[in-house]
Protein backbone atom coordinates (compact mmCIF):
# COMPACT_ATOMS: atom_id res chain seq x y z
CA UNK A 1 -107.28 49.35 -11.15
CA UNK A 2 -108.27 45.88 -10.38
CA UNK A 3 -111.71 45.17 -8.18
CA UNK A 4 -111.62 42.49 -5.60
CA UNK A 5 -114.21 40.48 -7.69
CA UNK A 6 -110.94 40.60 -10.28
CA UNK A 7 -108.82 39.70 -7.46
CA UNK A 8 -110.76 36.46 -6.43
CA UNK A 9 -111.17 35.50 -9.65
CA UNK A 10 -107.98 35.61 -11.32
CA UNK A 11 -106.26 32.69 -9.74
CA UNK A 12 -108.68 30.51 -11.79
CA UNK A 13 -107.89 32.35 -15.05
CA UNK A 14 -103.99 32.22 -13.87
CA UNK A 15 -104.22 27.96 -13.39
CA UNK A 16 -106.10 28.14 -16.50
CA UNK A 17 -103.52 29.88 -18.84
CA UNK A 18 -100.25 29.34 -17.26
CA UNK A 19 -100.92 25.52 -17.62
CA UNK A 20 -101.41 26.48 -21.31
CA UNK A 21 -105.45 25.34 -21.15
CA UNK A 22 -107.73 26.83 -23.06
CA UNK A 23 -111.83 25.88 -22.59
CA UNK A 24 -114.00 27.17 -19.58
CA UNK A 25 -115.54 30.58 -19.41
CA UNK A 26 -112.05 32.49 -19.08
CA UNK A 27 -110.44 30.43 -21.82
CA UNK A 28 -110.48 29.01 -25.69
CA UNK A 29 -111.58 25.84 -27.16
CA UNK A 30 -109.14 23.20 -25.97
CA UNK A 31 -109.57 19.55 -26.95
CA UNK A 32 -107.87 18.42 -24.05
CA UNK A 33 -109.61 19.49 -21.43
CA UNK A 34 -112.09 16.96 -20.06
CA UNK A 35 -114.32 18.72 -18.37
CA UNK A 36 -107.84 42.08 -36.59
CA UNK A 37 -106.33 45.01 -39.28
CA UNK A 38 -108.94 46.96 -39.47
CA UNK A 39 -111.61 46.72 -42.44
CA UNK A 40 -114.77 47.59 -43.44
CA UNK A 41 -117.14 44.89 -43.75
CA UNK A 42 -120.15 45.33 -46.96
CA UNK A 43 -122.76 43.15 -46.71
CA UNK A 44 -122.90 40.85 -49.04
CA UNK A 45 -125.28 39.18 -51.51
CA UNK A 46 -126.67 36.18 -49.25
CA UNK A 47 -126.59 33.12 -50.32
CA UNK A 48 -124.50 33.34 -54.05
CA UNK A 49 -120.83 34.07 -53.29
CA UNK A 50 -120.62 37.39 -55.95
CA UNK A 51 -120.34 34.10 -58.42
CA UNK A 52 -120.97 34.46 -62.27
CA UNK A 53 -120.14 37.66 -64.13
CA UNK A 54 -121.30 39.76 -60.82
CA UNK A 55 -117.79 38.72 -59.20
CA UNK A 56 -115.92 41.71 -58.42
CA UNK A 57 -113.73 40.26 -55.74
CA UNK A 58 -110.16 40.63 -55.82
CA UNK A 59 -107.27 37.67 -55.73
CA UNK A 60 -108.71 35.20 -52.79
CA UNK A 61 -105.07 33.08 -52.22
CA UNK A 62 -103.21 33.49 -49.78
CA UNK A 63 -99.98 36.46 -49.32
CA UNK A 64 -98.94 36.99 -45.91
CA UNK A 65 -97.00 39.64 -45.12
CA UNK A 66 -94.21 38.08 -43.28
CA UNK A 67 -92.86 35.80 -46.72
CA UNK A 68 -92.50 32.41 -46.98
CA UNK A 69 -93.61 29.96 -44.30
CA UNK A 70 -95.89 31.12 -42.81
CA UNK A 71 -99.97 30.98 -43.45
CA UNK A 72 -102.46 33.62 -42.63
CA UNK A 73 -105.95 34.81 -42.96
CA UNK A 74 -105.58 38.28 -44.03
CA UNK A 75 -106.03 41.53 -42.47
CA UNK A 76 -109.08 43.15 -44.03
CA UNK A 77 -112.52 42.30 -44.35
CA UNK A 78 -113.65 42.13 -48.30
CA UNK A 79 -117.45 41.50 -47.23
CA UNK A 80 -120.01 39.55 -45.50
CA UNK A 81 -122.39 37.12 -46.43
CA UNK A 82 -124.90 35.05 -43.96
CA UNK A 83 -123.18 36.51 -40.98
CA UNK A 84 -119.58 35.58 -41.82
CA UNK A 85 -116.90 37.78 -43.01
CA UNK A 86 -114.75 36.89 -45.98
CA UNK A 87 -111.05 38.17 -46.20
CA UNK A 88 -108.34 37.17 -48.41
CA UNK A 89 -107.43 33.65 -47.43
CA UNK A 90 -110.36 32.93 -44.60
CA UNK A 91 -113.27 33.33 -43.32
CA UNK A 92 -114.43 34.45 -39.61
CA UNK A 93 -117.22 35.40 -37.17
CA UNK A 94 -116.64 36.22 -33.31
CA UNK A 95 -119.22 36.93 -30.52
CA UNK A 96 -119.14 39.44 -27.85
CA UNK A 97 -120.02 39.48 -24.12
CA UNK A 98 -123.55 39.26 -23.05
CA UNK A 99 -122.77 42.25 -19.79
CA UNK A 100 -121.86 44.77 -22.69
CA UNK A 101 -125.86 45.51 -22.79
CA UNK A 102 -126.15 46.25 -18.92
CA UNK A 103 -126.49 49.25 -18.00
CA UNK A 104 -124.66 48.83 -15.01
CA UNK A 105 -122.80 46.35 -14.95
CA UNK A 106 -122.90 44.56 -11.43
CA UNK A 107 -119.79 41.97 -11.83
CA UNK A 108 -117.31 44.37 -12.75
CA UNK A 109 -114.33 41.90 -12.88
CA UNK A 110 -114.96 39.05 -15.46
CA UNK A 111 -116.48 39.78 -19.18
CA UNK A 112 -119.99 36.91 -19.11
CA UNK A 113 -122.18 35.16 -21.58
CA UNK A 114 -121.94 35.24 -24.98
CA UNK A 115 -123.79 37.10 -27.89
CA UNK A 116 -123.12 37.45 -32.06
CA UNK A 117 -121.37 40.54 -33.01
CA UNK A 118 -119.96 41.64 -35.96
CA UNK A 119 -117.65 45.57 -37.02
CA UNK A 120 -114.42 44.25 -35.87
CA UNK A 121 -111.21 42.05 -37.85
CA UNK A 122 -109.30 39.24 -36.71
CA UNK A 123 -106.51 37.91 -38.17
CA UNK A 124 -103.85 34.84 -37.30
CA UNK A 125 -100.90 34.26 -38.38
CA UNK A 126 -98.57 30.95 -38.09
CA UNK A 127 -95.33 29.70 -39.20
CA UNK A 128 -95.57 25.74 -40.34
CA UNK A 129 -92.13 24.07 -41.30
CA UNK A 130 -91.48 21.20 -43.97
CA UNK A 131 -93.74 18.61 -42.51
CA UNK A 132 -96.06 20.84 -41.48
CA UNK A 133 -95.17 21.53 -37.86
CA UNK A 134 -96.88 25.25 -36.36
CA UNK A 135 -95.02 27.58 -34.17
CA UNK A 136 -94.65 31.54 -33.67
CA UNK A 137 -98.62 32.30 -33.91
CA UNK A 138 -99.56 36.15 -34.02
CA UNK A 139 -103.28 37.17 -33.65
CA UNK A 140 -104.51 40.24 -34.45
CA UNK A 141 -107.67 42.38 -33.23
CA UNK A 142 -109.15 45.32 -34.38
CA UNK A 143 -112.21 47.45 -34.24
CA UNK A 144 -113.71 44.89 -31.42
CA UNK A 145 -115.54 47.64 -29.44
CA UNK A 146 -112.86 47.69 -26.85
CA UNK A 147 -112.42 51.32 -25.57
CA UNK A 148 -109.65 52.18 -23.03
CA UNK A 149 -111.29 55.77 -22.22
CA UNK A 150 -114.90 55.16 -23.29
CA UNK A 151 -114.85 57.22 -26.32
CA UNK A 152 -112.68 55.44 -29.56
CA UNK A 153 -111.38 51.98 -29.70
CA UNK A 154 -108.31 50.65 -28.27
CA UNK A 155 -104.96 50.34 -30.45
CA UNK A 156 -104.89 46.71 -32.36
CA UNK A 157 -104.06 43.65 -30.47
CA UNK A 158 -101.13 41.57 -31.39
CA UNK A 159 -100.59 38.78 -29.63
CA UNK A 160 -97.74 36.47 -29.85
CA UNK A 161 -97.97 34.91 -26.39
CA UNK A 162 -94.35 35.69 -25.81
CA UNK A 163 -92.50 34.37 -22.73
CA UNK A 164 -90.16 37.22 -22.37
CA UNK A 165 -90.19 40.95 -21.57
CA UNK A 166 -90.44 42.91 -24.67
CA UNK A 167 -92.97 44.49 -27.48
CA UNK A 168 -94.47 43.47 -30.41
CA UNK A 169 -95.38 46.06 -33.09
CA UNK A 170 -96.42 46.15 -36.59
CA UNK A 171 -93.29 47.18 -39.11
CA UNK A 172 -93.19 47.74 -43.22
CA UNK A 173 -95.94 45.65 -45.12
CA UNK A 174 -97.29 44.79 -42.23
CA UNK A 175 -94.40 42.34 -40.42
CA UNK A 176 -94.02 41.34 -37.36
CA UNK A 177 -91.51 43.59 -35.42
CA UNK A 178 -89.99 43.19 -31.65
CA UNK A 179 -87.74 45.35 -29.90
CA UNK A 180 -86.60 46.00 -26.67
CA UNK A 181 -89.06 47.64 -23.51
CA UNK A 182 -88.14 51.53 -22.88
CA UNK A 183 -87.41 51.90 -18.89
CA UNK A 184 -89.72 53.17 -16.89
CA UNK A 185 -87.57 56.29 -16.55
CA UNK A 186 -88.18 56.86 -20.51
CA UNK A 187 -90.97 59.78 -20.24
CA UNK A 188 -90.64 60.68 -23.94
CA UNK A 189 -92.20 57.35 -24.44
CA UNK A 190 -94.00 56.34 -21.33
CA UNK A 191 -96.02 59.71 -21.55
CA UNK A 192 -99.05 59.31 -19.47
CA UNK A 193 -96.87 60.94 -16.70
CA UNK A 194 -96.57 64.39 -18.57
CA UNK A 195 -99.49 64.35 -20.44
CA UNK A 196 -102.31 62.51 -18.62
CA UNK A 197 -105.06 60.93 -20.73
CA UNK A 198 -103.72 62.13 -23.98
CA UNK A 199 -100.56 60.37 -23.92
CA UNK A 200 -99.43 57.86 -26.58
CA UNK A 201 -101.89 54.59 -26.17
CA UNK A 202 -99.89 52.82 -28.68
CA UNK A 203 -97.32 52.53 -26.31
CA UNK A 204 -98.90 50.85 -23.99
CA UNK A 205 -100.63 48.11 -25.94
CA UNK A 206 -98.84 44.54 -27.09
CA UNK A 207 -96.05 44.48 -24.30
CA UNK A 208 -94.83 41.48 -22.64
CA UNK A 209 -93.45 43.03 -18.95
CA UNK A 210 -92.33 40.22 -17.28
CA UNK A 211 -90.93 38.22 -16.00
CA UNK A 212 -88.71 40.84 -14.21
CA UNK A 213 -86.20 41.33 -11.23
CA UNK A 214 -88.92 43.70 -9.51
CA UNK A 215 -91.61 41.78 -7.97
CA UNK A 216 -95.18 41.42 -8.91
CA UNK A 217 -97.49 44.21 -6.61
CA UNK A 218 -100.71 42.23 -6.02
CA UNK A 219 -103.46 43.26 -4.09
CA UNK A 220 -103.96 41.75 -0.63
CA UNK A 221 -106.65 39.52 -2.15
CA UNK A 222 -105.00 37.88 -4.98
CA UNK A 223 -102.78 34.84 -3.96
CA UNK A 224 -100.98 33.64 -5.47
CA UNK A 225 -99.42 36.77 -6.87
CA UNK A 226 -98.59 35.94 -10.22
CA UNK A 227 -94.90 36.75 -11.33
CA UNK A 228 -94.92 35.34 -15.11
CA UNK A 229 -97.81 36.11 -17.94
CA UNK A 230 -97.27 32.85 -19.97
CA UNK A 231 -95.67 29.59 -19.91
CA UNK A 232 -95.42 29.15 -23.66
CA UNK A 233 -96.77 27.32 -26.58
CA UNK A 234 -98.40 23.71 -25.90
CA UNK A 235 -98.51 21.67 -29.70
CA UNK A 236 -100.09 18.43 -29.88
CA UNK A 237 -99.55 16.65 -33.07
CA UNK A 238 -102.58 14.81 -34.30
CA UNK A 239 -102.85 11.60 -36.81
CA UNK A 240 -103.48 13.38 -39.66
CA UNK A 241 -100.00 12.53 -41.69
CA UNK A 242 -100.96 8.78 -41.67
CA UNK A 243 -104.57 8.46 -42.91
CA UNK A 244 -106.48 10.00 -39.60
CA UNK A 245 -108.86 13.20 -39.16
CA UNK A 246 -107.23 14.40 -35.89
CA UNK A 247 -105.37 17.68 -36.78
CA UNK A 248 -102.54 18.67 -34.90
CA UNK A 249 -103.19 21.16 -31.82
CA UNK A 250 -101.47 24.87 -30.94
CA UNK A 251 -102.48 26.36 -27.84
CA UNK A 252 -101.14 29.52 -25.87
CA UNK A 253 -102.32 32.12 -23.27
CA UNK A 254 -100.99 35.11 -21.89
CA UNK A 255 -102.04 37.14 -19.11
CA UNK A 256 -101.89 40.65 -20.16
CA UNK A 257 -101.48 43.78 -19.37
CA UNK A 258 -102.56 46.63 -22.30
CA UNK A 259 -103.68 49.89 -21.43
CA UNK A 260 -101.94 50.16 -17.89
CA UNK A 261 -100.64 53.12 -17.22
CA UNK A 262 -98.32 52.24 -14.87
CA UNK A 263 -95.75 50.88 -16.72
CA UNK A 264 -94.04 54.20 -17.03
CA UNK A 265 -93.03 56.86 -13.64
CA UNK A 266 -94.61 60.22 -12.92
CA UNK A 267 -92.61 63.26 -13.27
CA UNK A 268 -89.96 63.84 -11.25
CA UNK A 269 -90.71 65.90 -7.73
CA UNK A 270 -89.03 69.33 -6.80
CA UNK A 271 -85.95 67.80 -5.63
CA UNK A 272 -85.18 65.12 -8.45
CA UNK A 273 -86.93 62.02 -7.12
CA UNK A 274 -88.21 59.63 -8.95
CA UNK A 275 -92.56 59.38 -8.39
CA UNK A 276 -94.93 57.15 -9.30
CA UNK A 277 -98.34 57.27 -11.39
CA UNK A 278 -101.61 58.83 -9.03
CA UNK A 279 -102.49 55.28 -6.62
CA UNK A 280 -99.29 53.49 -7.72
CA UNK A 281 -96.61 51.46 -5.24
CA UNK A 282 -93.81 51.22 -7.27
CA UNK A 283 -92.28 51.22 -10.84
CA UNK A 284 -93.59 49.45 -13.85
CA UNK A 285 -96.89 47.23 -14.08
CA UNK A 286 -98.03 45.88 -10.64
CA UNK A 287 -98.92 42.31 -11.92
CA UNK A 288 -99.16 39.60 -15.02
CA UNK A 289 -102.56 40.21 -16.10
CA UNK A 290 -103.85 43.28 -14.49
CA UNK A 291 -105.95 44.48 -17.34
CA UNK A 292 -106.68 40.56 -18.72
CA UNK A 293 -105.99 37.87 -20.93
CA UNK A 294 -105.74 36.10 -24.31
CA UNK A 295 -105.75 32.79 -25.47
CA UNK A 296 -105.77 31.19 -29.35
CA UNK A 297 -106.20 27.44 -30.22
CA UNK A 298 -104.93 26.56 -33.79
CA UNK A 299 -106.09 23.20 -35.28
CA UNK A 300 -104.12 22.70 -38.13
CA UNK A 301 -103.57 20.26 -41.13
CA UNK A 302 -101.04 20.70 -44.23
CA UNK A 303 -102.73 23.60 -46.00
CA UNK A 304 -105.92 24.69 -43.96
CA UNK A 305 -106.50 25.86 -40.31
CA UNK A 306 -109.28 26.29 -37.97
CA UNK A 307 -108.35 28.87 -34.80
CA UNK A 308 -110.27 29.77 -31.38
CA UNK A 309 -109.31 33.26 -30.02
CA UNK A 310 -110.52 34.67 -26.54
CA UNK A 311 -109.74 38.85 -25.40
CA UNK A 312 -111.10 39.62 -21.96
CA UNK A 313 -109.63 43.16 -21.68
CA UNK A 314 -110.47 46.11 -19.03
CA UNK A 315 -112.25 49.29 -20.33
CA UNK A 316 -113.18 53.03 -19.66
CA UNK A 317 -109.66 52.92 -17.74
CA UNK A 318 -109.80 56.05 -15.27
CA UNK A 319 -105.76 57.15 -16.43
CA UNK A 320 -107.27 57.41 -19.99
CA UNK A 321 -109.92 59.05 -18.97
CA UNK A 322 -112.93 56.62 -18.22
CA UNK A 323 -115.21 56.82 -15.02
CA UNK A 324 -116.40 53.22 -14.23
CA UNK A 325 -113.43 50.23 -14.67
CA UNK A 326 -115.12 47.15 -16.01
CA UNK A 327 -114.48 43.96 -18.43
CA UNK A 328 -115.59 43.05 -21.94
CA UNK A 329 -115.11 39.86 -23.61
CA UNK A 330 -115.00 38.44 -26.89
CA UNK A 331 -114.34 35.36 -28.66
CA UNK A 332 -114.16 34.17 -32.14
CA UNK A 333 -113.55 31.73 -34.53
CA UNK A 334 -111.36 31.86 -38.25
CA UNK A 335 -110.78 29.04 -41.07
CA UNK A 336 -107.78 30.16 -43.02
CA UNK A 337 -104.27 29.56 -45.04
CA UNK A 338 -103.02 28.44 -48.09
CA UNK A 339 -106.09 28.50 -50.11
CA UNK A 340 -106.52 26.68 -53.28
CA UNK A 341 -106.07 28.84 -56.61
CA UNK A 342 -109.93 29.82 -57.56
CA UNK A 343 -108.49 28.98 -61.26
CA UNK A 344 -107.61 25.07 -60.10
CA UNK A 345 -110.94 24.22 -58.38
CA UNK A 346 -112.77 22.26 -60.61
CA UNK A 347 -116.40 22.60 -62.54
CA UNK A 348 -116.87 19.09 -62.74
CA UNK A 349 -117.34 16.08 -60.55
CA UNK A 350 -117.21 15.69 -56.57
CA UNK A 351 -115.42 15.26 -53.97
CA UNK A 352 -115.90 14.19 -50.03
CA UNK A 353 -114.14 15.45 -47.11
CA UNK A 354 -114.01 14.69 -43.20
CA UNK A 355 -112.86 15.79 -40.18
CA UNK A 356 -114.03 17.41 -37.16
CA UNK A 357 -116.03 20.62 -35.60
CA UNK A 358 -115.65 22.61 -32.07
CA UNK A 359 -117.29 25.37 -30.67
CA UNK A 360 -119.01 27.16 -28.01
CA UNK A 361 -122.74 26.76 -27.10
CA UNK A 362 -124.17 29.03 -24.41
CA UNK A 363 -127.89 27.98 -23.49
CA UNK A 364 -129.53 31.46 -23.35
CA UNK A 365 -126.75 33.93 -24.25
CA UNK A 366 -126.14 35.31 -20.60
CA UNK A 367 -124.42 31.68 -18.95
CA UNK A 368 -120.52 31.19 -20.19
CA UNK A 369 -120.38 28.98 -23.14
CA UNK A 370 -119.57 25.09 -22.95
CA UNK A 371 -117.14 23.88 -25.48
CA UNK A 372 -118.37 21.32 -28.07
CA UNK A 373 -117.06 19.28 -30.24
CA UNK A 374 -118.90 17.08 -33.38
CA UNK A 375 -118.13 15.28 -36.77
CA UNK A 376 -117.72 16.93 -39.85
CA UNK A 377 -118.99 15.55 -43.56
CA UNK A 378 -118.47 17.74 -46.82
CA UNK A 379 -120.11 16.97 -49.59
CA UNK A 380 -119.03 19.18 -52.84
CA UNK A 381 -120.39 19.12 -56.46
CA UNK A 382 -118.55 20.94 -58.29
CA UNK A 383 -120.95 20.97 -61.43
CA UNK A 384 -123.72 22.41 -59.24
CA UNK A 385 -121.09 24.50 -57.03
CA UNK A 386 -123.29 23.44 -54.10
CA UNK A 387 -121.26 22.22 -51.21
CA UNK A 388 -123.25 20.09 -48.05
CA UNK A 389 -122.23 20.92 -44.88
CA UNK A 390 -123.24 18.69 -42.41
CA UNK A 391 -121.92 18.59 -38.41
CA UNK A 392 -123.38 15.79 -36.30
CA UNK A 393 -123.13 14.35 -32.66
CA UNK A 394 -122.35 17.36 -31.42
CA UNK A 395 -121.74 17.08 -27.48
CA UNK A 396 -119.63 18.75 -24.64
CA UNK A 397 -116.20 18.31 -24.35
CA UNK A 398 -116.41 17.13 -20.83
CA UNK A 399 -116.91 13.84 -18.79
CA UNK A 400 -120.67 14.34 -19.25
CA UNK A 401 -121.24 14.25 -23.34
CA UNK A 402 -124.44 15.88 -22.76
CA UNK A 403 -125.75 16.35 -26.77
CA UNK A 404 -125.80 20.15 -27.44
CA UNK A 405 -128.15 21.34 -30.66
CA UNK A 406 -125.84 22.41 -32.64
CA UNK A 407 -126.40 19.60 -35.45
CA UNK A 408 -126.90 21.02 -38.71
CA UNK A 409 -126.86 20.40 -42.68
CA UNK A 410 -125.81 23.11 -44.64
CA UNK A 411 -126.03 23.85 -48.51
CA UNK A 412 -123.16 26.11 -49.70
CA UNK A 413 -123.17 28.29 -52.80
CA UNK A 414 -120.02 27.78 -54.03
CA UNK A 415 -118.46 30.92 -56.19
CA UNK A 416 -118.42 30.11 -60.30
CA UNK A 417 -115.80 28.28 -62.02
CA UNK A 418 -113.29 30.60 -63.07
CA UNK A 419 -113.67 33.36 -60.95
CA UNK A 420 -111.93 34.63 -57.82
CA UNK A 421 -114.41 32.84 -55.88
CA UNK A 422 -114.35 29.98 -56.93
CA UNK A 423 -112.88 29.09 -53.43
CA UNK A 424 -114.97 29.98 -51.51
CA UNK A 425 -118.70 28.88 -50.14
CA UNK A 426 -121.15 30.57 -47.80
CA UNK A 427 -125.13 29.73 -47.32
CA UNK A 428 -127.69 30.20 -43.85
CA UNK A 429 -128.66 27.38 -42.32
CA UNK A 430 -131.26 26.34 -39.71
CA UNK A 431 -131.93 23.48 -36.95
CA UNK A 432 -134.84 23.38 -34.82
CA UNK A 433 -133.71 25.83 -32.48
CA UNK A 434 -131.09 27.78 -33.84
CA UNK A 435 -130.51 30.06 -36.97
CA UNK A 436 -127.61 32.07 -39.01
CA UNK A 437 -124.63 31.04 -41.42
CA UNK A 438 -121.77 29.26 -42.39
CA UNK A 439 -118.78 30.29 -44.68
CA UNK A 440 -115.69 27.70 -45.73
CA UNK A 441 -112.27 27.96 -48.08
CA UNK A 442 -110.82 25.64 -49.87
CA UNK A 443 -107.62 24.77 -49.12
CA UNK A 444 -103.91 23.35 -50.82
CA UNK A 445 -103.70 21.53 -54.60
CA UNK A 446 -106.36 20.05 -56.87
CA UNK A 447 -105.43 16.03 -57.03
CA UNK A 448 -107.33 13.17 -57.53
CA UNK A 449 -108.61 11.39 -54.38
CA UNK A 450 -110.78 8.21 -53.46
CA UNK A 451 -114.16 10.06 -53.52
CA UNK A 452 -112.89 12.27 -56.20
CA UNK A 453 -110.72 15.23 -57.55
CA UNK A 454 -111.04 18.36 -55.56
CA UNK A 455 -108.81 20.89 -53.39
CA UNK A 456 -107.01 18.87 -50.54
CA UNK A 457 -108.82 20.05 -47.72
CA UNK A 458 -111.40 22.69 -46.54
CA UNK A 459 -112.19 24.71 -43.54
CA UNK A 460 -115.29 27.15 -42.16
CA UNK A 461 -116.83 28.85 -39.83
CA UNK A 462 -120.68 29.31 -38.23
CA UNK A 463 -122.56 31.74 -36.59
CA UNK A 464 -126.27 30.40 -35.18
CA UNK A 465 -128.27 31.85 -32.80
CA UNK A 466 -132.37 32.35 -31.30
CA UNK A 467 -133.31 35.86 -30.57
CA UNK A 468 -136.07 35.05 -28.81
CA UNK A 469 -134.33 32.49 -26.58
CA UNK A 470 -130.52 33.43 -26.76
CA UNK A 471 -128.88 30.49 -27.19
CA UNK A 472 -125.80 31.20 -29.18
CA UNK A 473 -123.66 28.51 -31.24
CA UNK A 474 -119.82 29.77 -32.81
CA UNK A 475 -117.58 27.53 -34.02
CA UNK A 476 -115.85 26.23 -36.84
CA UNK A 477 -114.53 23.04 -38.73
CA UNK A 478 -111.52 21.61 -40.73
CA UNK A 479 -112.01 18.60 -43.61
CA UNK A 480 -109.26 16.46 -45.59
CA UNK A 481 -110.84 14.68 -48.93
CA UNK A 482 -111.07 11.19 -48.70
């Protein structure tokens, strides 16, 4: 069911996505725009990364489960520490929408604001070539609070911001699988017809349904009527391969459509005609983007990666069984890939790394983020195993620069030589007006640099907030040594 607040406001989020543009409220963090598997998470120790003889974590490198060629974050969450969850090869935090705490919500057609959140997974995957080129990203989203009938969560998400009809679904070990769409004659899959709210919600989740020969169904209000959910990939490569901090840039969005019921017919009638789901026109999906969208930003160097991911999906759908149609949001933020062997990273000496930060900074929680962006400075002593976090002149990423408060110097606990995480770093940190934590990974080989031997590069993540104002600040960073 889509409201005709959804209706005037989707030709925004359709210019936004389809022109492959992250940034804004209804999108991810896109430098250039001017203007989950499921898992546990145990909270963790604080500041001191399970380091010394207390480590009990398991292997922290990377294994994705689709081989060779591709890098990935992981799919479970091994703990938490400061506010940011650790999994295999990455770190990650995500925020949810501020209208999740109204009661009633008024605006029933856009997800607004922004507030930290934590109980749900997100994992990316991406394929990088010789030279370190990215294609074919997959994001994954679990245990987000996302509830198609109000009662349990939704199936995952996996998103691969495909450009043709078909589905995406999870095979052995965890791969990546597509195969074909069932017809909309296909009742024995499309099952909501027979069986009402109890039919099969995994069948309805991660498919791509147009474009299509049939046209889009769009209510009166919504022009234009979209026909296609995404335009593709846009991949920007940055100056990284000859001495620069710019990393290169993956961005995609998809208008989507999990959760509607429509894409499969009613029961046949008396006499052998074909019918339609209660309120429906016609066969299949009415329109790209009828329950809402997704887009992921991917900045990338050699060995480390630091993504943006946006959901806005529809909830307490009536078909499944919910009374009141309405949107949640949420948005997050991972550092991940091929990180360095915990056995490699040194116990002696330092090293210095650079590169850059982005975000999103919402003033008091309830207004839609603005998208930041700021330098990055590492600072890591190995023989202490503290590492200095510092991001500085943060400002908009618009024609105004306005400063945003989101400068801050962090000190790291670094895990203990010699154990599994000896990787990874996580502390809290403070400014004047905002509070919380930041994780990081190292990332690639142990050489010898100008400022000294340590891991190639390094990425993280941060979490900062004020309870008693509610600004919010989520973002993340990515660092080469120098």
């Amino acid at each position: 069911m889509l409201t005709s607040s959804q209706a005037r406001l989707f030709p925004v989020i359709l210019s936004a996505l389809l022109s492959a543009c992250g940034g804004g409220s209804s999108g991810g963090i896109d430098t250039t725009i001017a203007n989950a598997s499921s898992g546990n998470a145990a909270v963790g120790n604080g500041g001191n990364p399970a380091g010394g003889s207390g480590d009990t974590l398991a292997n922290l490198t990377m294994s994705c489960a689709d081989g060779s060629g591709w890098q990935c974050s992981g799919g479970s969450i091994l703990r938490v520490d400061n506010g940011i969850a650790l999994t295999r090869s990455g770190v990650q935090a995500y925020g949810k929408s501020t209208n999740d705490l109204e009661p009633v919500v008024v605006e029933t057609g856009r997800a607004i604001g922004l507030m930290p959140a934590s109980g749900g997974t997100a994992e990316v995957r991406i394929r990088k070539d010789g030279n370190s080129a990215v294609s074919t990203p997959a994001l994954l989203l679990s245990n987000l609070g996302i509830s198609w009938d109000g009662k349990t969560d939704r199936p995952i998400i996996i998103e691969t911001f495909m450009t043709s009809q078909g589905r995406v679904e999870l095979g052995n070990g965890g791969t990546l699988s597509f195969r074909a769409l069932p017809p909309a004659t296909d009742l024995s899959y499309w099952d909501v017809g027979i069986k009402g709210a109890s039919g099969t919600k995994i069948n309805y989740a991660n498919n791509s349904y147009f474009p299509r020969s049939d046209p889009s169904r769009c209510p009166a209000d919504l022009i234009p009527c979209p026909t296609i959910e995404s335009t593709g990939l846009r991949i920007t490569q940055g100056d990284w391969r000859s001495g620069g901090i710019e990393p290169d840039l993956l961005v995609g969005g998809r208008l989507h459509e999990d959760g509607d019921t429509y894409a499969g017919n009613g029961p046949t009638d008396a006499n052998g005609n074909v019918t339609y789901i209660t309120t429906s026109t016609g066969p299949g999906v009415p329109f790209p983007g009828s329950k809402g969208y997704r887009t992921l930003d991917n900045w990338s160097y050699r060995y480390g990666n630091f993504a943006s991911w946006v959901t806005q999906d529809t909830v307490d759908i009536i078909e499944w069984g919910g009374t009141y149609e309405i949107n949640r949001g949420r948005r997050g933020v991972l550092a991940y890939g091929d990180a360095t062997d915990p056995a490699a990273v040194p116990a002696t000496g330092s090293a210095t790394y650079t590169g850059l930060a982005y975000g999103w900074y919402s003033p008091n929680g309830t207004d839609d983020p603005v998208v930041f962006r700021a330098a990055a400075t590492i600072t890591a002593n190995f023989a202490t195993r503290q590492v200095t976090v510092a991001l500085s002149n943060a400002v908009t990423y618009d024609a105004s620069l306005a400063p945003v408060p989101t400068a801050v110097s962090v000190i790291t606990t670094l895990g203990a030589a010699g154990q599994a995480s000896a990787n990874y770093m996580t502390g809290a940190g403070a400014n004047a007006v905002l509070s919380g934590g930041l994780s990081a990974r190292f990332f690639g080989p142990v050489a010898a640099g100008g400022s000294g031997t340590g891991p190639a590069e390094l990425a993280g993540v941060f979490s900062m907030n004020n309870p008693a104002t509610g600004q919010v600040s989520l973002g993340g960073f990515i660092g080469a040594r120098q």
